[in-house]
N, C-alpha and C. Protein backbone atom coordinates (compact mmCIF):
# COMPACT_ATOMS: atom_id res chain seq x y z
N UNK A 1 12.95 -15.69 -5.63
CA UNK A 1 11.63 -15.35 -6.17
C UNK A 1 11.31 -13.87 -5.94
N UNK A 2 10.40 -13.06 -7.33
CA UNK A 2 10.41 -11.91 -6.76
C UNK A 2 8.88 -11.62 -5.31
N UNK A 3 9.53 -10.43 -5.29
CA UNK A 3 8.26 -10.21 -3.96
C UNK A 3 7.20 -9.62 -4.92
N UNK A 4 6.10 -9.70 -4.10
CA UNK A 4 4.85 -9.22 -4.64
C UNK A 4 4.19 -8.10 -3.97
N UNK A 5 3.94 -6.48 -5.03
CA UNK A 5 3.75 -5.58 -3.59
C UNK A 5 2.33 -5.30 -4.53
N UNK A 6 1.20 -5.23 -3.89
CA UNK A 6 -0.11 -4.52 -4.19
C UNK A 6 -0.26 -2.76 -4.11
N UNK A 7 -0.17 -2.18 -4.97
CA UNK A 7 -0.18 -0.91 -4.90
C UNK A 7 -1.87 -0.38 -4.88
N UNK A 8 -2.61 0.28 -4.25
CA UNK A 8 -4.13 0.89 -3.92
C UNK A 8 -3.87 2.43 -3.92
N UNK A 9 -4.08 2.91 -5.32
CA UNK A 9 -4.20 4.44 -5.30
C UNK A 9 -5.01 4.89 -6.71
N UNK A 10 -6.01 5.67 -6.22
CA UNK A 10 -6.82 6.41 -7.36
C UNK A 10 -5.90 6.74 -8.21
N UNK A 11 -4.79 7.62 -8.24
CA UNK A 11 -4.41 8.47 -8.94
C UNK A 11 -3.57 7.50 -10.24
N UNK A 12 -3.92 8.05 -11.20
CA UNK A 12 -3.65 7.18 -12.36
C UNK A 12 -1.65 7.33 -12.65
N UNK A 13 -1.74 8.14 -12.65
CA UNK A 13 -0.16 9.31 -12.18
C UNK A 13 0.59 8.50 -11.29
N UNK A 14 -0.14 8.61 -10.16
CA UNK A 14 1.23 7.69 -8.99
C UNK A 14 0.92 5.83 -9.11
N UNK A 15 -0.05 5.67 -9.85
CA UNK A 15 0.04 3.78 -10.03
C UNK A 15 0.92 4.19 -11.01
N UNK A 16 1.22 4.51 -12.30
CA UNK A 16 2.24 4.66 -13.61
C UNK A 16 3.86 4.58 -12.37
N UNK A 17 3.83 6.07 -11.84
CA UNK A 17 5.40 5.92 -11.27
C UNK A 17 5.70 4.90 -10.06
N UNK A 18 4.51 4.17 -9.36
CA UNK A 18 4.77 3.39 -8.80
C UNK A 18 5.57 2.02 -9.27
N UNK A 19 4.16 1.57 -10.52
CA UNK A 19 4.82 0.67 -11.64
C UNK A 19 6.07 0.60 -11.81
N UNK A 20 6.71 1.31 -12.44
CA UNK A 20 7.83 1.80 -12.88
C UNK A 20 8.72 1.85 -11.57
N UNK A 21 8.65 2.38 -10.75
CA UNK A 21 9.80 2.22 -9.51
C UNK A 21 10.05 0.97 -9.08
N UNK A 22 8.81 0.21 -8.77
CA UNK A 22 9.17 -1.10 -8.57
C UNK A 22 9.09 -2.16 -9.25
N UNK A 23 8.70 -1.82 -10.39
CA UNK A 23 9.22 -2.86 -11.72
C UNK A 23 10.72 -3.03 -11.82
N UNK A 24 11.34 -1.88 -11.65
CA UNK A 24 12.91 -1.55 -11.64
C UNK A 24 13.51 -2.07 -10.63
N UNK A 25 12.89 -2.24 -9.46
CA UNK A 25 13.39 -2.48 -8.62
C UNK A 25 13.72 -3.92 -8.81
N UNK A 26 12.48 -4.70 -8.91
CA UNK A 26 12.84 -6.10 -9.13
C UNK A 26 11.54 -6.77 -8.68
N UNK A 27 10.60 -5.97 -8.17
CA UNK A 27 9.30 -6.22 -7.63
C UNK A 27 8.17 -6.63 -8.61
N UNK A 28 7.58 -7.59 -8.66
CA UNK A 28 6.41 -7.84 -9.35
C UNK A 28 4.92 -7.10 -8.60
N UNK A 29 4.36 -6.20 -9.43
CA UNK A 29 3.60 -4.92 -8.85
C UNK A 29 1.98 -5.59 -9.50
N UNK A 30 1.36 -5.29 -9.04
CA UNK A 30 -0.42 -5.58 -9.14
C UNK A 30 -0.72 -4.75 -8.27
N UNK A 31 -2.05 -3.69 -9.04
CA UNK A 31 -2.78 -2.74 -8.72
C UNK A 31 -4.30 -2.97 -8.65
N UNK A 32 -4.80 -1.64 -7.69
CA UNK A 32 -5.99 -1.58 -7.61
C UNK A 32 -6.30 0.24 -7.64
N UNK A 33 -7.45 0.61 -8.53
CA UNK A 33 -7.50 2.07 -7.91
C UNK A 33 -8.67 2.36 -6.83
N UNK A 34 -8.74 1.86 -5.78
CA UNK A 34 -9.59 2.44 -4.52
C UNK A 34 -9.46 0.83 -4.04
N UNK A 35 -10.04 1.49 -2.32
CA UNK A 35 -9.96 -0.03 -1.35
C UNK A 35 -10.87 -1.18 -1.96
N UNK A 36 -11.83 -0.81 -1.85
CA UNK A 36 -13.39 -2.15 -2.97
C UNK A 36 -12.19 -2.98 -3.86
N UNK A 37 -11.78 -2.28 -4.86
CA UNK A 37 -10.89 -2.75 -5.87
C UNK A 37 -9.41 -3.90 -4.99
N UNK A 38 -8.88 -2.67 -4.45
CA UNK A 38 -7.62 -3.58 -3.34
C UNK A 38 -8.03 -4.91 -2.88
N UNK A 39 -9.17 -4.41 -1.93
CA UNK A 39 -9.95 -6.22 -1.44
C UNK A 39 -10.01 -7.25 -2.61
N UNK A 40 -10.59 -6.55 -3.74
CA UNK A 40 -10.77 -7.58 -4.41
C UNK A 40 -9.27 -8.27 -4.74
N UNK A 41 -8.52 -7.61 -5.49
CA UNK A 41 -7.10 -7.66 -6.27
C UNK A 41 -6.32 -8.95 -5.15
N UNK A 42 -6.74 -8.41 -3.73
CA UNK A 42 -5.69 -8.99 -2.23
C UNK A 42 -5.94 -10.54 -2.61
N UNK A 43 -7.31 -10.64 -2.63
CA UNK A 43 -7.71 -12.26 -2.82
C UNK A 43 -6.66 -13.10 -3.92
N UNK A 44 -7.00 -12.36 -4.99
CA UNK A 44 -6.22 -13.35 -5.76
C UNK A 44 -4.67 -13.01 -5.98
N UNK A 45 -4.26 -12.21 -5.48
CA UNK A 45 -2.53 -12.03 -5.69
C UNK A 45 -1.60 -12.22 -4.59
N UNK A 46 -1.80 -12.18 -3.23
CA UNK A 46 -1.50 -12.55 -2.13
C UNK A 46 0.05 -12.01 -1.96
N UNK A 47 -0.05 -10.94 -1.58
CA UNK A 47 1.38 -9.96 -2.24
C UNK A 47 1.77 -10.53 -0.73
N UNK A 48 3.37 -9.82 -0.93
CA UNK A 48 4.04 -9.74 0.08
C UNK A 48 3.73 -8.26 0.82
N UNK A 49 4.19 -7.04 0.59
CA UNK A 49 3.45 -6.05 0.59
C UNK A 49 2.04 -5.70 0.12
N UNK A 50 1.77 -4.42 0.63
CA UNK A 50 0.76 -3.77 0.20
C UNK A 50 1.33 -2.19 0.44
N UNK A 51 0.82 -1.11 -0.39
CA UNK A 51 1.67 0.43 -0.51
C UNK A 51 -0.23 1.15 -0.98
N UNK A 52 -0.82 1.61 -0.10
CA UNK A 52 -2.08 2.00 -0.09
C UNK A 52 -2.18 3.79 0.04
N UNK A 53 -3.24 4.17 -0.65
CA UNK A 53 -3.03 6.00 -0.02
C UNK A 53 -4.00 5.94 0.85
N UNK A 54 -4.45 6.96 1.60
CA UNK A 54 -5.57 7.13 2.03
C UNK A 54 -6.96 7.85 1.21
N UNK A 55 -7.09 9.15 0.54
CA UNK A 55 -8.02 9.49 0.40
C UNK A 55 -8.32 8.56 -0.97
N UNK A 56 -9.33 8.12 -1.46
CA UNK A 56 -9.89 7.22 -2.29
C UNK A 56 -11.20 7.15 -2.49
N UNK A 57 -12.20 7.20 -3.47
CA UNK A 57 -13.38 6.66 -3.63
C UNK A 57 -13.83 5.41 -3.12
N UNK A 58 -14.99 5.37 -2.75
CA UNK A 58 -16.00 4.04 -2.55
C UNK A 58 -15.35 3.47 -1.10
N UNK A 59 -13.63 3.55 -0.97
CA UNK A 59 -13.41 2.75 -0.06
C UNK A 59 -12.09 3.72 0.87
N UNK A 60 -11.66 4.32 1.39
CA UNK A 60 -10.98 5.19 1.83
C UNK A 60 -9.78 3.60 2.39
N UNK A 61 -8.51 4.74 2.60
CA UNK A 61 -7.46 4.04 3.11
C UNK A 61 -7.40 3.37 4.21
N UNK A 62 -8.15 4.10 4.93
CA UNK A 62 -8.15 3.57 6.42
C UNK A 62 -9.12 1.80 6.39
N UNK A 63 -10.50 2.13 5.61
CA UNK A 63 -11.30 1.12 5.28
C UNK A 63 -10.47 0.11 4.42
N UNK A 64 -10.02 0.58 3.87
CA UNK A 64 -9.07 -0.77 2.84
C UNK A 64 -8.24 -1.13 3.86
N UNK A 65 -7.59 -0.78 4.70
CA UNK A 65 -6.29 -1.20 5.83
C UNK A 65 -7.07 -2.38 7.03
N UNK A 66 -8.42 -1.79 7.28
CA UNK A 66 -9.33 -2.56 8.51
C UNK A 66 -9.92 -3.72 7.98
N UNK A 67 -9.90 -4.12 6.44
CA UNK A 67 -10.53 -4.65 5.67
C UNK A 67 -9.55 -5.93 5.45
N UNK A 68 -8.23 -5.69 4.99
CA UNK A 68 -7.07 -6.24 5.29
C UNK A 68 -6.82 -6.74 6.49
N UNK A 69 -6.81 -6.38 7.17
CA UNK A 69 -6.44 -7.17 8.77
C UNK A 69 -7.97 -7.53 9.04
N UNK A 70 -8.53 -7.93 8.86
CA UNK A 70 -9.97 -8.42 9.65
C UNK A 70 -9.67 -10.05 8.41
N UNK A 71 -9.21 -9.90 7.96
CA UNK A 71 -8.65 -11.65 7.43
C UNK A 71 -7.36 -12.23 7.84
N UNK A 72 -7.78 -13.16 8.51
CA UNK A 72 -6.86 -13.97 8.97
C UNK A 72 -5.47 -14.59 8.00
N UNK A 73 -6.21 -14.32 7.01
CA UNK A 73 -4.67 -15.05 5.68
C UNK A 73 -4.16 -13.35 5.63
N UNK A 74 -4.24 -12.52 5.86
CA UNK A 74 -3.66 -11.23 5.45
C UNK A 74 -3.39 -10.63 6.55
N UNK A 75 -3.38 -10.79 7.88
CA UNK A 75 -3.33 -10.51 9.14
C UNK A 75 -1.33 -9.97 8.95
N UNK A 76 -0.70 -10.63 8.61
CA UNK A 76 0.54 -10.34 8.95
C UNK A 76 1.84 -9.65 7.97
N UNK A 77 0.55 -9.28 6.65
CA UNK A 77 1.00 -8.46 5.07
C UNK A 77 1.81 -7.40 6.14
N UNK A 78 2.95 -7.02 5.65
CA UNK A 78 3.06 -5.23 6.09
C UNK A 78 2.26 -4.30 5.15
N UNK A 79 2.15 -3.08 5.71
CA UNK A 79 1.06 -2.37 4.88
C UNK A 79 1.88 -0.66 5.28
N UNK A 80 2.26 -0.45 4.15
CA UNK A 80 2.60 0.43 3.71
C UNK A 80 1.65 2.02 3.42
N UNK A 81 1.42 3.28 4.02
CA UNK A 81 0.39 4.07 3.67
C UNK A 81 1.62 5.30 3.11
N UNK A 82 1.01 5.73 1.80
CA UNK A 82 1.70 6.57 0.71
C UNK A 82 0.45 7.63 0.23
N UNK A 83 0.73 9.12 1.04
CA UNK A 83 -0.18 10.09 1.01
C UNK A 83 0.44 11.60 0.91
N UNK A 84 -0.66 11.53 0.75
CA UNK A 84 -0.03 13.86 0.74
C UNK A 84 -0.63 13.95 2.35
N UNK A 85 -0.89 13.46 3.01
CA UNK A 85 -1.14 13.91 4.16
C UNK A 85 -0.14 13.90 5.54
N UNK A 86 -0.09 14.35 6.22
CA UNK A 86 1.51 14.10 7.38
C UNK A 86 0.81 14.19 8.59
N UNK A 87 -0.52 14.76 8.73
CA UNK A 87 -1.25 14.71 9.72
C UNK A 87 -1.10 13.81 11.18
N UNK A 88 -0.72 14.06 12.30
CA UNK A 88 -0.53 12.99 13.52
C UNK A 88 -1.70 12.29 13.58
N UNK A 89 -3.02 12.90 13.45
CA UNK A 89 -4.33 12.30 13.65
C UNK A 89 -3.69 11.28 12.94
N UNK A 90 -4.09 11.44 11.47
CA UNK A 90 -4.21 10.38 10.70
C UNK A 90 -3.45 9.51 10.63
N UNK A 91 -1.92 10.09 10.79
CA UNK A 91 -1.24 8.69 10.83
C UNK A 91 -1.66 7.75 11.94
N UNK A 92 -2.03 8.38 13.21
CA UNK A 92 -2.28 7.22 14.12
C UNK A 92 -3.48 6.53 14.03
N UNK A 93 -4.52 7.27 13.27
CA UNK A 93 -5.58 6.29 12.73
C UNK A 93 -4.87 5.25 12.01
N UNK A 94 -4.61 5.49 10.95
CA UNK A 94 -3.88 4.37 10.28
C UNK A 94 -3.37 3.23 10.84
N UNK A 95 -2.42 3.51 11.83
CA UNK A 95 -1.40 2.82 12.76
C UNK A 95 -2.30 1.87 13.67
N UNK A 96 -3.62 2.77 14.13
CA UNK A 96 -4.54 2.00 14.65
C UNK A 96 -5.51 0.62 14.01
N UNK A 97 -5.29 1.25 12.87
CA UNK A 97 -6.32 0.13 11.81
C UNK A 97 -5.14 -1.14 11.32
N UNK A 98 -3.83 -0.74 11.26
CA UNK A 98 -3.30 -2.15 11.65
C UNK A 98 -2.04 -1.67 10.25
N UNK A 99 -1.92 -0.50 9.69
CA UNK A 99 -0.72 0.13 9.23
C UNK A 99 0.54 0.05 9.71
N UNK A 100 1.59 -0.55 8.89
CA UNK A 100 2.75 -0.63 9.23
C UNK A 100 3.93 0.99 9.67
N UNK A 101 3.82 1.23 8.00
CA UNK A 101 4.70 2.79 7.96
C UNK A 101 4.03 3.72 6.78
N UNK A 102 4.40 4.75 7.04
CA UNK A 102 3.59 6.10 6.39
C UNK A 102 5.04 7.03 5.63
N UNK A 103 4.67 7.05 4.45
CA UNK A 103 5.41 7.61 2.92
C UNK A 103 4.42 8.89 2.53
N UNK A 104 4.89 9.97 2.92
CA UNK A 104 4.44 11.41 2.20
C UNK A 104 5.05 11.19 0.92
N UNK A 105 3.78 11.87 -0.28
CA UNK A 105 3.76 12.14 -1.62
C UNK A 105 4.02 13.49 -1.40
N UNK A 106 5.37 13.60 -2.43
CA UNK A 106 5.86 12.92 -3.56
C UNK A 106 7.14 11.96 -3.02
N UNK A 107 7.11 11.25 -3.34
CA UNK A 107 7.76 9.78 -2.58
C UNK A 107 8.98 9.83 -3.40
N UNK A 108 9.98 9.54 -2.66
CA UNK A 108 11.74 9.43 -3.43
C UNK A 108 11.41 7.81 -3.78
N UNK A 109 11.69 7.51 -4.80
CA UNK A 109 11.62 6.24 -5.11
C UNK A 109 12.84 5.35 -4.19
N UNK A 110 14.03 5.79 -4.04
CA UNK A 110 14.66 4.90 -3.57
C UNK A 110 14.45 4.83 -2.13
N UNK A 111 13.93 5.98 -1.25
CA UNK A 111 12.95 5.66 0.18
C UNK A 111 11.81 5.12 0.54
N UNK A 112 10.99 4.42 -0.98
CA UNK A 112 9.65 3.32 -0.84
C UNK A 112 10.65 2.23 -1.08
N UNK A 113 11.84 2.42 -1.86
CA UNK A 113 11.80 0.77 -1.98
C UNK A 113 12.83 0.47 -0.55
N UNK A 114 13.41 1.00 -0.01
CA UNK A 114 14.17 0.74 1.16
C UNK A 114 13.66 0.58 2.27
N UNK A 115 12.23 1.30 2.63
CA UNK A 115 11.32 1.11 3.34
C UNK A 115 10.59 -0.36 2.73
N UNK A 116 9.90 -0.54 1.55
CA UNK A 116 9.67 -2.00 1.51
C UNK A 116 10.49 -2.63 1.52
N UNK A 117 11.74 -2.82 1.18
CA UNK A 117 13.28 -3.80 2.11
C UNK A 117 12.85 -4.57 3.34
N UNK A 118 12.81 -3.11 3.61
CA UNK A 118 13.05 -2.80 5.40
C UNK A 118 12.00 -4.15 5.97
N UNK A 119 10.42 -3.99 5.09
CA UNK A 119 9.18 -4.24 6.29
C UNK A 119 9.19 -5.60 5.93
N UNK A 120 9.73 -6.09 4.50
CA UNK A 120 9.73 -7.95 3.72
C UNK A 120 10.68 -8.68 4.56
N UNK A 121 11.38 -7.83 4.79
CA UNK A 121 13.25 -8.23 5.17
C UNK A 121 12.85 -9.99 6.01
């Protein structure tokens, strides 16, 4: 069966090449553009992954990640963060809010999907 990864990113640009990378891959992909949206999307698609950015409208990355783990049916998703940022702060915010692994944009496609391998395995 294929896996199911939830992709959460404003940018209209990186949901298209996301699509596309892991459509290819073999992944069945469902999107959201900001966290509000993600929460909603999480309910009814119940991915195996999740591949989130941080900066976002209405609902920032970090808030979509704390939002995710504060439910008990989603407590054990891996969660993937895919950003232009490399920042130590932030990654360990992230890490703190219950983030698995962290992907700087512009992302090699074949190092998101080996990294999601890696976290489904």
């Amino acid at each position: 069966m294929k896996k199911k990864v939830l992709t959460v990113d404003d940018s209209r640009t990186i949901r298209n090449m996301l699509l596309v990378t892991l459509n290819n891959a073999g992944f069945d992909t469902v999107q959201a553009e900001d966290g509000v949206e993600g929460l909603e999307v999480l309910e009814e698609s119940n991915p195996d992954v999740i591949v989130t950015d941080i900066n976002m409208p209405r609902l920032d990355g970090f808030g979509f990640i704390e939002g995710v783990r504060q439910n008990e049916r989603f407590r054990a998703i891996p969660i993937l963060v895919l950003t232009t940022e490399s920042d130590a702060e932030k990654k360990n915010r992230a890490r703190e809010a219950g983030a698995t692994g962290w992907i700087v944009k512009p992302f090699d496609p074949s190092k998101l999907i080996a990294a999601i391998e890696r976290v489904t395995a």
